[in-house]
Structures are given as structure tokens and as C-alpha cells.
N, C-alpha and C. Protein backbone atom coordinates (compact mmCIF):
# COMPACT_ATOMS: atom_id res chain seq x y z
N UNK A 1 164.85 -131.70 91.87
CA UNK A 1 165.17 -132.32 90.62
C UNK A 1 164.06 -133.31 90.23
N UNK A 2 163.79 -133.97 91.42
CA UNK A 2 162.55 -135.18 90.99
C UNK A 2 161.47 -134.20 90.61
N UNK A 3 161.35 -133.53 91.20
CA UNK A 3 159.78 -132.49 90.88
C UNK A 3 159.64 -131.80 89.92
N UNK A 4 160.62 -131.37 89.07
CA UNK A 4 160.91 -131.24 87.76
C UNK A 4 160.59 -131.87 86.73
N UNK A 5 161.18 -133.25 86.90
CA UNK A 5 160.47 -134.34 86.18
C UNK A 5 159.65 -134.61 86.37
N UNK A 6 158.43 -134.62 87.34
CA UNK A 6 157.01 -134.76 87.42
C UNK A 6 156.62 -134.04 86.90
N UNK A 7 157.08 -132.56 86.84
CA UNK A 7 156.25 -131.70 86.66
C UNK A 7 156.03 -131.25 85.19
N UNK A 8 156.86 -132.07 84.74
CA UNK A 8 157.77 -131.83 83.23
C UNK A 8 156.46 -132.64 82.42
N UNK A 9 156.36 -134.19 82.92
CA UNK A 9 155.71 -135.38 82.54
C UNK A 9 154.70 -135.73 82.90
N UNK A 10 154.24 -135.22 84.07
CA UNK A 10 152.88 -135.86 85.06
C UNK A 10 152.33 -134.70 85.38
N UNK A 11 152.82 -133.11 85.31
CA UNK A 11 152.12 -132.76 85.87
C UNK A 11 150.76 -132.24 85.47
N UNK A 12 150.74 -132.05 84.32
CA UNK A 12 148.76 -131.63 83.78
C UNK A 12 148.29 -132.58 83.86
N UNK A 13 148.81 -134.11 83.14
CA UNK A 13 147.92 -135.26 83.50
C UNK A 13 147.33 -135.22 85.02
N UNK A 14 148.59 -135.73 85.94
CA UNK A 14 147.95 -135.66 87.04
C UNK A 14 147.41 -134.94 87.95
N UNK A 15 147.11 -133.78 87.64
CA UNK A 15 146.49 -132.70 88.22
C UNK A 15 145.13 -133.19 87.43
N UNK A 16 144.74 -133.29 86.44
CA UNK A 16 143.42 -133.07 86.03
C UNK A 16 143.24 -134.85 86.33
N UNK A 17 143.81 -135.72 86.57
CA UNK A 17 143.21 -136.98 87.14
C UNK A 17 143.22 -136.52 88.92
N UNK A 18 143.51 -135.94 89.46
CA UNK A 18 143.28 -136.08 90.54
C UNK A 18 142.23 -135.27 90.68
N UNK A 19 142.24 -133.92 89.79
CA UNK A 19 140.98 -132.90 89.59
C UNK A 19 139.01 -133.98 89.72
N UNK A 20 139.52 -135.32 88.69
CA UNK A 20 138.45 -136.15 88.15
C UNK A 20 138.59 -136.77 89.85
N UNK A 21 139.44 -137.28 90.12
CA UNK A 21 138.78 -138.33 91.40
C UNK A 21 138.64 -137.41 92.91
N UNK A 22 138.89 -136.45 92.82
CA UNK A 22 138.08 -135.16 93.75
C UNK A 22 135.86 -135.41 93.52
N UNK A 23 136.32 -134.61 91.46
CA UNK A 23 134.74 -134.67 91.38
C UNK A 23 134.02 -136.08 92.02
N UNK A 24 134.33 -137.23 91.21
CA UNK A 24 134.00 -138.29 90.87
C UNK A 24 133.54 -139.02 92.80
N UNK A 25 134.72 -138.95 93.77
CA UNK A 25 134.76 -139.17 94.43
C UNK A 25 134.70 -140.63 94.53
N UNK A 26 135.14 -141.90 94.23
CA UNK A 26 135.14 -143.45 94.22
C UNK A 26 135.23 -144.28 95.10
N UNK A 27 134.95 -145.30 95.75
CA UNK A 27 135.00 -145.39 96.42
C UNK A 27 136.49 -146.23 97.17
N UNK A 28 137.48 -147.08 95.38
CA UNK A 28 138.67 -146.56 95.48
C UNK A 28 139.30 -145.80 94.36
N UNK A 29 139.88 -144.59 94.92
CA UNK A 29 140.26 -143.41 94.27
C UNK A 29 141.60 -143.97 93.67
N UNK A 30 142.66 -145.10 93.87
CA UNK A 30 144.07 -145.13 93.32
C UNK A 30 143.90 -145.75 92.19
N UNK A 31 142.54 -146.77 92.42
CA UNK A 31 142.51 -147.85 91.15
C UNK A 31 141.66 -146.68 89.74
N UNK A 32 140.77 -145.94 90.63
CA UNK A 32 140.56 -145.15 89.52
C UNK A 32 141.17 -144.40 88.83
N UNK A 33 141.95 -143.63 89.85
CA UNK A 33 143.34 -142.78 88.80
C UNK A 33 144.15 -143.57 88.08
N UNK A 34 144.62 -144.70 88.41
CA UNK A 34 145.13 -145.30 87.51
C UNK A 34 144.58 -145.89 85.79
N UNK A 35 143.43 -145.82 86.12
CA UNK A 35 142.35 -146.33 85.36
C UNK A 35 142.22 -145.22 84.25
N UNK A 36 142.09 -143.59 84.65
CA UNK A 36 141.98 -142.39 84.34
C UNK A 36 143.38 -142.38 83.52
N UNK A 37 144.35 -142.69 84.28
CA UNK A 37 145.65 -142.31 84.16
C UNK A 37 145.55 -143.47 82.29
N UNK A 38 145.61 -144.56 82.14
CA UNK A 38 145.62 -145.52 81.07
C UNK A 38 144.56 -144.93 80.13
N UNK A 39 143.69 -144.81 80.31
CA UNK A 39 142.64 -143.97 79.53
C UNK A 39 143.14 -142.58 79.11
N UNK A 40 143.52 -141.37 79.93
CA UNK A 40 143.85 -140.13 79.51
C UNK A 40 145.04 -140.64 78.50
N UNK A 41 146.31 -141.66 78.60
CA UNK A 41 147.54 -141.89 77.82
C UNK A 41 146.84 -142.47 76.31
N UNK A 42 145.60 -143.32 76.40
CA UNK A 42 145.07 -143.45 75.13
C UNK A 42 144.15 -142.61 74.47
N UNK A 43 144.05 -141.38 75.26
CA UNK A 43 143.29 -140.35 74.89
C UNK A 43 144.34 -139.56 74.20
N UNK A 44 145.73 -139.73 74.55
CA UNK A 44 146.33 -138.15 73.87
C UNK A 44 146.86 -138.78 72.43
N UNK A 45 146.64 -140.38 72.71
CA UNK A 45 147.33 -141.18 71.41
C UNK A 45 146.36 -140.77 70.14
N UNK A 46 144.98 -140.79 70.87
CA UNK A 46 144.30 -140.53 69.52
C UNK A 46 144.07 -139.39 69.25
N UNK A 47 144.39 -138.59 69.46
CA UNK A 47 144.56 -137.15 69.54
C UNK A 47 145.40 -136.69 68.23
N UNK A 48 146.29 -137.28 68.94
CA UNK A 48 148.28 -136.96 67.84
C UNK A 48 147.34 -137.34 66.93
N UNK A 49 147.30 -138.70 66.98
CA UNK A 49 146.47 -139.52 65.53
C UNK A 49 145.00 -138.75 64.83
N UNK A 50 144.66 -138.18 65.10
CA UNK A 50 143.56 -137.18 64.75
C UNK A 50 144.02 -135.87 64.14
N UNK A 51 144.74 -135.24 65.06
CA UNK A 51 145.47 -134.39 65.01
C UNK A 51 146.15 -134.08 63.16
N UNK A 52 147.05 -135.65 63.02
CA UNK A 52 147.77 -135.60 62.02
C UNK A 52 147.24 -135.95 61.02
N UNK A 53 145.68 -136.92 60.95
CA UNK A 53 144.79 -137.28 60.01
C UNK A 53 144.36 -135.80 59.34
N UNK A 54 144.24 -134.95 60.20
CA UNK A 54 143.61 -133.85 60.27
C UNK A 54 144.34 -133.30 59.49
N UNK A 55 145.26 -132.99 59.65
CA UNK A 55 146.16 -132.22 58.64
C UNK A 55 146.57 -132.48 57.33
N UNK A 56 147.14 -133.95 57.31
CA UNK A 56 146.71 -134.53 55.67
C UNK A 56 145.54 -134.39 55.39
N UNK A 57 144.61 -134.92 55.90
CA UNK A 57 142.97 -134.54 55.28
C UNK A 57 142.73 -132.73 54.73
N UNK A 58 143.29 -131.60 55.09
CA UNK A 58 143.57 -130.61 55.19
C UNK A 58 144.83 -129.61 53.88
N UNK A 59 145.69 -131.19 53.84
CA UNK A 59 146.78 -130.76 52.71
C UNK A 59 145.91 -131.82 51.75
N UNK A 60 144.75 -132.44 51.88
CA UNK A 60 144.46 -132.99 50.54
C UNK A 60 143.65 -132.30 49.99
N UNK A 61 142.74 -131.82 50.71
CA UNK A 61 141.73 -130.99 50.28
C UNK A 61 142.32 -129.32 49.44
N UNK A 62 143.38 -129.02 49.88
CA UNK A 62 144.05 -127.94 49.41
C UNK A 62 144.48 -128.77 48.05
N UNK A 63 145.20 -129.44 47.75
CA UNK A 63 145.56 -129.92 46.98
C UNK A 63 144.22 -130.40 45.27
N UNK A 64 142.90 -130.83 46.39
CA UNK A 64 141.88 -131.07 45.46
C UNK A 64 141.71 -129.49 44.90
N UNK A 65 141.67 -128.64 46.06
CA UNK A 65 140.97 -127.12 45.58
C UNK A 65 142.15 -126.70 44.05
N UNK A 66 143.00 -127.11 44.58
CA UNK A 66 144.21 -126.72 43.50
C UNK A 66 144.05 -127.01 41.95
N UNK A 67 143.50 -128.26 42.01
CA UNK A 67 143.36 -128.99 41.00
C UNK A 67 141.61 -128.99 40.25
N UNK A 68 141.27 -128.72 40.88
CA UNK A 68 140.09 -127.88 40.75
C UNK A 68 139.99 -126.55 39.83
N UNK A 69 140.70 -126.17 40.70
CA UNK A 69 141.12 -124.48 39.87
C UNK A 69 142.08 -125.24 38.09
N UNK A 70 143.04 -125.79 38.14
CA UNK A 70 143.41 -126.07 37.33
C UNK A 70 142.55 -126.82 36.18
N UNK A 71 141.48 -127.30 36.67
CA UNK A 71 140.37 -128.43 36.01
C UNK A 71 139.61 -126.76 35.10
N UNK A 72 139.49 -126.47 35.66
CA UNK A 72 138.67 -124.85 35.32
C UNK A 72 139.45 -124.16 34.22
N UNK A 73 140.99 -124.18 34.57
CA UNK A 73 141.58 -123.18 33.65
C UNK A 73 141.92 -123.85 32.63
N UNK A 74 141.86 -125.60 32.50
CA UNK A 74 142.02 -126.16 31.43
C UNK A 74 140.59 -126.37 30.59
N UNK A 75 139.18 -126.32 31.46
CA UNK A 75 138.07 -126.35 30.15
C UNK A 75 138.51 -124.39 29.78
N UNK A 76 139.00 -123.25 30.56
CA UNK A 76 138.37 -122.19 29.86
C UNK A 76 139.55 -122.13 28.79
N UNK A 77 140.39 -122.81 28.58
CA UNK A 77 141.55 -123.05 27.45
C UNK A 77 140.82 -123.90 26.08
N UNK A 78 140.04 -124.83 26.76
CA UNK A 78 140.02 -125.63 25.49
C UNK A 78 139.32 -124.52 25.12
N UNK A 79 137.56 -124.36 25.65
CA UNK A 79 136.33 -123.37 25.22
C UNK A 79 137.46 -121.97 24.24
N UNK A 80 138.40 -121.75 24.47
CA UNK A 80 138.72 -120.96 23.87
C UNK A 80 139.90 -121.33 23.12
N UNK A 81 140.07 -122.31 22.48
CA UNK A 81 140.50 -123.34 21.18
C UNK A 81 139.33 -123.89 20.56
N UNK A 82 138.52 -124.02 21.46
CA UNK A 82 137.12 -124.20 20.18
C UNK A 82 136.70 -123.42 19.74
N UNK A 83 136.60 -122.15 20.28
CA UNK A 83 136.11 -120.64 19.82
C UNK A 83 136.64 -120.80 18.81
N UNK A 84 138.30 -120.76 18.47
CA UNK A 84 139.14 -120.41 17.67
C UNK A 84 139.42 -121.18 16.48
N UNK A 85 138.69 -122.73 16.68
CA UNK A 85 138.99 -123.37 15.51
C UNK A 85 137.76 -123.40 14.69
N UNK A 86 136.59 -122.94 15.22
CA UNK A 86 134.95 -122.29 14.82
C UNK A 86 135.01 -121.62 14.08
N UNK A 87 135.99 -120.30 14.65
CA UNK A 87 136.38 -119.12 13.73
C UNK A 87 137.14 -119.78 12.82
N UNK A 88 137.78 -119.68 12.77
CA UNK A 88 138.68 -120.60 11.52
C UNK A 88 138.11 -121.35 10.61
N UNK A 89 136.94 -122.11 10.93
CA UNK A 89 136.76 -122.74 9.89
C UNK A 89 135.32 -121.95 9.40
N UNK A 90 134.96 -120.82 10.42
CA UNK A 90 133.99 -119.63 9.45
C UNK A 90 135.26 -118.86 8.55
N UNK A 91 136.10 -118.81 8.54
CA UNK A 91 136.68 -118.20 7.50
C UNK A 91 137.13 -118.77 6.70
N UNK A 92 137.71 -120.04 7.00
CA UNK A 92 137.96 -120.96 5.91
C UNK A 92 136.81 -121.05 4.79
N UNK A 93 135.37 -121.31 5.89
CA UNK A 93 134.64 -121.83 4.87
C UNK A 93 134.08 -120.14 4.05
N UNK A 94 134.08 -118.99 4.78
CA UNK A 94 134.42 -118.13 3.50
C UNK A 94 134.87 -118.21 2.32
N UNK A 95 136.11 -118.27 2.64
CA UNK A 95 137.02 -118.50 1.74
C UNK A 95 136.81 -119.50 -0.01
N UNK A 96 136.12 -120.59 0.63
CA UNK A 96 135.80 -121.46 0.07
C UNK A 96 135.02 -121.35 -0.89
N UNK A 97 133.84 -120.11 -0.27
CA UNK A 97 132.28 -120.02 -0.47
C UNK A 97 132.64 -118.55 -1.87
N UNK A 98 133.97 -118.37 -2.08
CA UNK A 98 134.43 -116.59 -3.19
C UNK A 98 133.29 -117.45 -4.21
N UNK A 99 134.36 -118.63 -4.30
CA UNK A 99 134.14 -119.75 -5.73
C UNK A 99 132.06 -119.22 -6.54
N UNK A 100 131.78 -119.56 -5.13
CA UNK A 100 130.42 -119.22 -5.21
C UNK A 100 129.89 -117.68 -5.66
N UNK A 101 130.26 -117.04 -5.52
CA UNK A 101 129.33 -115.82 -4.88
C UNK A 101 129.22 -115.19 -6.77
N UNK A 102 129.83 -115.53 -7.74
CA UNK A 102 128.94 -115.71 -9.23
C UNK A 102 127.44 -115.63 -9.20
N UNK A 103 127.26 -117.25 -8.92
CA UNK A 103 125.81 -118.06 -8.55
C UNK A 103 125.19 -116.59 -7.44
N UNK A 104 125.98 -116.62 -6.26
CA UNK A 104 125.40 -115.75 -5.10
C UNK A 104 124.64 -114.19 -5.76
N UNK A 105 125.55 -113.52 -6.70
CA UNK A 105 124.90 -112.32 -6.69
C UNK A 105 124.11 -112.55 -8.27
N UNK A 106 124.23 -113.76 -8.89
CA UNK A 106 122.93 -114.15 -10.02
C UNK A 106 121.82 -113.79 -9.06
N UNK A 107 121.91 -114.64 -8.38
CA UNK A 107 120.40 -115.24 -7.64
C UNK A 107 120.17 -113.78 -6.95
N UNK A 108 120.72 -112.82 -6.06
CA UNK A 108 120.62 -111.46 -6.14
C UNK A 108 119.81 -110.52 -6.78
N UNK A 109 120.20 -110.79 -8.36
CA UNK A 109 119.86 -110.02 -9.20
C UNK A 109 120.76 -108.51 -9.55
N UNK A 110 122.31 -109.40 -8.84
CA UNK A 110 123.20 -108.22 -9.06
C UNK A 110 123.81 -108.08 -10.27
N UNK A 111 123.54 -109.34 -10.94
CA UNK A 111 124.19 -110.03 -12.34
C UNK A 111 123.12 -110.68 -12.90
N UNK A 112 123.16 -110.81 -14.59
CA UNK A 112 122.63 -111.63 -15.40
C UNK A 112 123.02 -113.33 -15.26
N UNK A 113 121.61 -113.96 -14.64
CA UNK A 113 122.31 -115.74 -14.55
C UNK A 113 123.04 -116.17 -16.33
N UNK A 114 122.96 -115.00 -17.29
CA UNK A 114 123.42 -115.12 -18.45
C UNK A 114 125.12 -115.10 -18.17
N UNK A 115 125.59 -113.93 -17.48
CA UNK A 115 127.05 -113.59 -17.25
C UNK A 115 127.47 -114.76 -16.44
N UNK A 116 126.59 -115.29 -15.13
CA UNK A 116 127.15 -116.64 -14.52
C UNK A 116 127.43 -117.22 -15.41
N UNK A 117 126.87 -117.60 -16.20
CA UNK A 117 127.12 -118.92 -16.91
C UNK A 117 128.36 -118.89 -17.81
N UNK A 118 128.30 -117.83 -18.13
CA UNK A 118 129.60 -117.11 -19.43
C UNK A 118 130.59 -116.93 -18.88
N UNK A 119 130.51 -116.76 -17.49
CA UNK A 119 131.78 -116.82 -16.60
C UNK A 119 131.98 -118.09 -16.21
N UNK A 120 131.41 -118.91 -15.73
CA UNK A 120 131.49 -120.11 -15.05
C UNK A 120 131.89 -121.21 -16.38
N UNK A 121 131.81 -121.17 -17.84
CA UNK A 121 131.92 -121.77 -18.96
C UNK A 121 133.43 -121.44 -19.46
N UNK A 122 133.71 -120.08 -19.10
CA UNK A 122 134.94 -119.67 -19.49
C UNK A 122 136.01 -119.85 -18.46
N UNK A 123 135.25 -120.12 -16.88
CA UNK A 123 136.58 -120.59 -16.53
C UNK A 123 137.00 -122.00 -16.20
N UNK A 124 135.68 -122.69 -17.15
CA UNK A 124 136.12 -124.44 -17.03
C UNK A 124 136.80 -124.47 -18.54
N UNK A 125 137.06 -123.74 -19.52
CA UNK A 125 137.65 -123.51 -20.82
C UNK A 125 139.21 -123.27 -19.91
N UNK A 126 138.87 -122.21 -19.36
CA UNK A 126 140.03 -121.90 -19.23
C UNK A 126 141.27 -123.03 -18.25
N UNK A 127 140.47 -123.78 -17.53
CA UNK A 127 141.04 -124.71 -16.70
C UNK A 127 141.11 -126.16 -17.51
N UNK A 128 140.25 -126.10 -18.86
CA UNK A 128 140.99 -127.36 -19.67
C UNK A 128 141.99 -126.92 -20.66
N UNK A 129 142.02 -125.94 -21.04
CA UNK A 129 143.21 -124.99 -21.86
C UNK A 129 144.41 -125.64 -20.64
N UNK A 130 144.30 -125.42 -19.49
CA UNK A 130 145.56 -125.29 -18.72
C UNK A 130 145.96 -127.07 -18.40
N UNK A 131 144.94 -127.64 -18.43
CA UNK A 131 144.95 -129.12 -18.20
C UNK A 131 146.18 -129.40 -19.81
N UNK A 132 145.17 -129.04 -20.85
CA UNK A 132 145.63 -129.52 -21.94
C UNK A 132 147.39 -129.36 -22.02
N UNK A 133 147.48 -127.94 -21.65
CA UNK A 133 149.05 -127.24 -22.15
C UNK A 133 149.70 -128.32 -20.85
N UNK A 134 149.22 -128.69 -19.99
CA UNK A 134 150.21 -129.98 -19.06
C UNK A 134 150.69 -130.99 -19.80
N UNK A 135 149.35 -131.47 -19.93
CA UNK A 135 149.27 -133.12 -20.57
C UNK A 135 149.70 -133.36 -21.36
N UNK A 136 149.25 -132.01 -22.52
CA UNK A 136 149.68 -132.50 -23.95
C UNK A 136 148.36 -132.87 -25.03
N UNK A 137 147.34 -133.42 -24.19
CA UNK A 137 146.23 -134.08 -24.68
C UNK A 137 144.95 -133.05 -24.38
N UNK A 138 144.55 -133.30 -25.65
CA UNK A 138 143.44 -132.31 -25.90
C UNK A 138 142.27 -133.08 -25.71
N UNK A 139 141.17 -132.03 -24.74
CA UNK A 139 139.78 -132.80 -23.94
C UNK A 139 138.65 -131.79 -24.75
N UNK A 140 137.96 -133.36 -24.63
CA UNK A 140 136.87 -132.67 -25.67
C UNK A 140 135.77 -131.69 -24.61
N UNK A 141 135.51 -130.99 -25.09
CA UNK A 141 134.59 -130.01 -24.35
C UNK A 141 133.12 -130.76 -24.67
N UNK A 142 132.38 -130.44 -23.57
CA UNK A 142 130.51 -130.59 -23.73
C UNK A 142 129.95 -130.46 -25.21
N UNK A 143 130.01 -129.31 -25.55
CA UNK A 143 129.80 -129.38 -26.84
C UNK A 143 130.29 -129.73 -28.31
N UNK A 144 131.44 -130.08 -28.12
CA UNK A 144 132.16 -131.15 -29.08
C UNK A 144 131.97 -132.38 -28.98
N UNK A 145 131.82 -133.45 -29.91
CA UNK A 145 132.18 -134.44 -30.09
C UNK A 145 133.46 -135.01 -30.16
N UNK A 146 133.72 -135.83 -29.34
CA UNK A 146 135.31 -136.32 -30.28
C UNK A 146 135.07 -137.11 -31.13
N UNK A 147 136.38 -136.77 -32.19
CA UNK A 147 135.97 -137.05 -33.70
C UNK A 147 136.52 -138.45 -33.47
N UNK A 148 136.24 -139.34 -34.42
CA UNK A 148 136.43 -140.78 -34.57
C UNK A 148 137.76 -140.53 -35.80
N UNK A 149 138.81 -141.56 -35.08
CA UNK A 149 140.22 -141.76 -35.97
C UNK A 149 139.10 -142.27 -37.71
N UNK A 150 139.70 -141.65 -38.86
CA UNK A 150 139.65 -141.94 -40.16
C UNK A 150 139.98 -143.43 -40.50
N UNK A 151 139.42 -144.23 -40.70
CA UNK A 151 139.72 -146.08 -41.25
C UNK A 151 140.14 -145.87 -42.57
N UNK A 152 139.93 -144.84 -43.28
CA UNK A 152 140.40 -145.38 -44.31
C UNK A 152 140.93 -143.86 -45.49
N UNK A 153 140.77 -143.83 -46.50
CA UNK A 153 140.93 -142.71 -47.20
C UNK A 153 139.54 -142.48 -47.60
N UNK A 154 138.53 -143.13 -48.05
CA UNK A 154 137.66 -142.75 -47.93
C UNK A 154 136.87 -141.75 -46.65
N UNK A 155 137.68 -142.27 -45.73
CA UNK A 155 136.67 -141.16 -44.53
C UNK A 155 137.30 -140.04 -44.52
N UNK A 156 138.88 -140.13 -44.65
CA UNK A 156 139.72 -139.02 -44.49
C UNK A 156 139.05 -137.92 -45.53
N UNK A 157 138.45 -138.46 -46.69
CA UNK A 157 138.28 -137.36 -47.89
C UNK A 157 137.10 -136.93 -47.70
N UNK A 158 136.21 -137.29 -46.98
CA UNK A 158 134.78 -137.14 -46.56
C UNK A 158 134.61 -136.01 -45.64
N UNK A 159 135.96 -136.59 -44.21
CA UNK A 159 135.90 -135.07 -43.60
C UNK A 159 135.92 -134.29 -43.82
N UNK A 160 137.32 -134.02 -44.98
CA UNK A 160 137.86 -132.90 -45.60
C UNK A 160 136.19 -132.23 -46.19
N UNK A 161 135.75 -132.63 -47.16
CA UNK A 161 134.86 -132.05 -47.41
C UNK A 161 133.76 -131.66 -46.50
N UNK A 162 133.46 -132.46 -45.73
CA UNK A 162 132.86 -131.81 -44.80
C UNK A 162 132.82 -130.34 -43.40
N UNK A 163 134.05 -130.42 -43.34
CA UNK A 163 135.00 -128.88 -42.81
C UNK A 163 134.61 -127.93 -44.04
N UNK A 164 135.12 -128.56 -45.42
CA UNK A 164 135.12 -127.10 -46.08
C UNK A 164 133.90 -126.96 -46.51
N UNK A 165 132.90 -127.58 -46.34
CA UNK A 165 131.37 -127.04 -46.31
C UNK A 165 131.07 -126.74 -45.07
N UNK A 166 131.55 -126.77 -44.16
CA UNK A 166 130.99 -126.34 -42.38
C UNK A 166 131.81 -124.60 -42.55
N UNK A 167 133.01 -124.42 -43.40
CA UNK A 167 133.58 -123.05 -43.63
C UNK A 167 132.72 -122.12 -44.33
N UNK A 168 132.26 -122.89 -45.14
CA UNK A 168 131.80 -121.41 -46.33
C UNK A 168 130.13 -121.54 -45.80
């Protein structure tokens, strides 16, 4: 029963300390095993303690690799939200650029810069026509003057004649 428990608790230690004071040979062998013996017990302490550093050091590094990988799959997410908002705003700014392409196929020579202009004149007519029918209030175009309110009857009769000589 006792030898059980030695053999259970003491026995690799003390086999490989008695193994050491065989080699070693001392000249006293009990104080050295004992000596061996305190030393091997702070040898297995730092061991465990190594041991278990070791392994957190081991679950951290897994943990960095993890996050790593995740660091990766979040730039190839953005890179491909920037792709996408690039594109987007090449089509937006298509889009933008129809307004243009009058001017675009003038300068071409797919069109008369005469028709640009006759187009581009008729559809700022046409966008104060649409202003006007809102408002109510009529905008004088580039080539009109706005007329000055009449002071008196004298001017009122002046216009008049002046329309019906601008008619005939």
C-alpha cells in the first residue's frame, strides 16, 4: 500500500534524482537529492506555468489569425462598395451629362451649332412658359424689354400708336 503511494507520487521524480546522484556522484548524495528533489518541484511549477502561458499565447494568436481574416474580408467589402458607388456615380453622372449631348454632337458635327441653339432657346421658352403658367407672372425674355407702367395718358396713347406702327 505504502509503495503505491510512492510510486504514485515519487516515483519518476525519484528515480531520475537518484538516476542524477548516481551520474553526479557528490560527495553528500542526501543533501543533494534533496536539493535536486526542491529544484525538480520548481521545475515542474514552471512547466504547468509555461505550459498554460503556452496555450493562451496559442488561443491568442488563433484568435489574432481570426481577426485578421476578418480585417481582410472587411477592406474586400468596402473595395467593393467603392467599386459600386464609382459606378454609380459614372452613371449618375451620365445621366446628368443627356442635358449636354445637344452641345456634344454640335461640336461633332452631327448637328448644326444653328439647331443647338434653336433647341437650347426653345427649351428655356419652354421652361419660362411653364414658370409663367405657375406663378402667374410673366418673365421677360433676353430679347424683350420690359415695358415701363404708362404715367399718364399721354404715354398710354403713344404706345398705342406705336404697336400699330410696329403692325403694319
Amino acid at each position: 500500500m505504502d509503495s503505491e503511494y510512492l510510486k504514485l507520487h515519487l516515483g519518476s521524480c525519484l528515480a531520475e534524482g537518484l538516476a542524477e546522484v548516481a551520474e553526479q556522484r557528490p560527495a553528500d548524495p542526501i543533501l543533494y537529492l534533496a536539493r535536486w528533489l526542491y529544484k525538480h518541484n520548481a521545475n515542474v511549477e514552471n512547466d504547468r506555468k509555461r505550459n498554460a502561458q503556452l496555450v493562451l499565447l496559442e488561443q491568442a494568436r488563433a484568435k489574432a489569425r481570426q481577426e485578421a481574416v476578418q480585417q481582410q474580408e472587411l477592406r474586400q467589402v468596402q473595395r467593393q462598395i467603392s467599386e459600386a458607388l464609382e459606378q454609380s456615380k459614372t452613371v449618375n453622372k451620365g445621366k446628368a451629362d443627356v442635358s449636354e449631348w445637344p452641345q456634344a454632337a454640335a461640336e461633332s458635327g452631327a448637328v448644326t451649332a444653328a439647331a443647338v441653339a434653336e433647341e437650347s432657346t426653345s427649351e428655356a421658352a419652354d421652361g419660362d412658359a411653364a414658370e409663367e403658367e405657375e406663378s402667374g407672372v410673366r418673365l421677360a425674355t433676353p430679347l424683350e424689354e420690359p415695358s415701363k407702367p404708362p404715367q399718364n395718358l399721354e404715354d398710354i396713347q403713344e404706345q398705342e400708336e406705336e404697336e400699330v406702327a410696329a403692325e403694319v
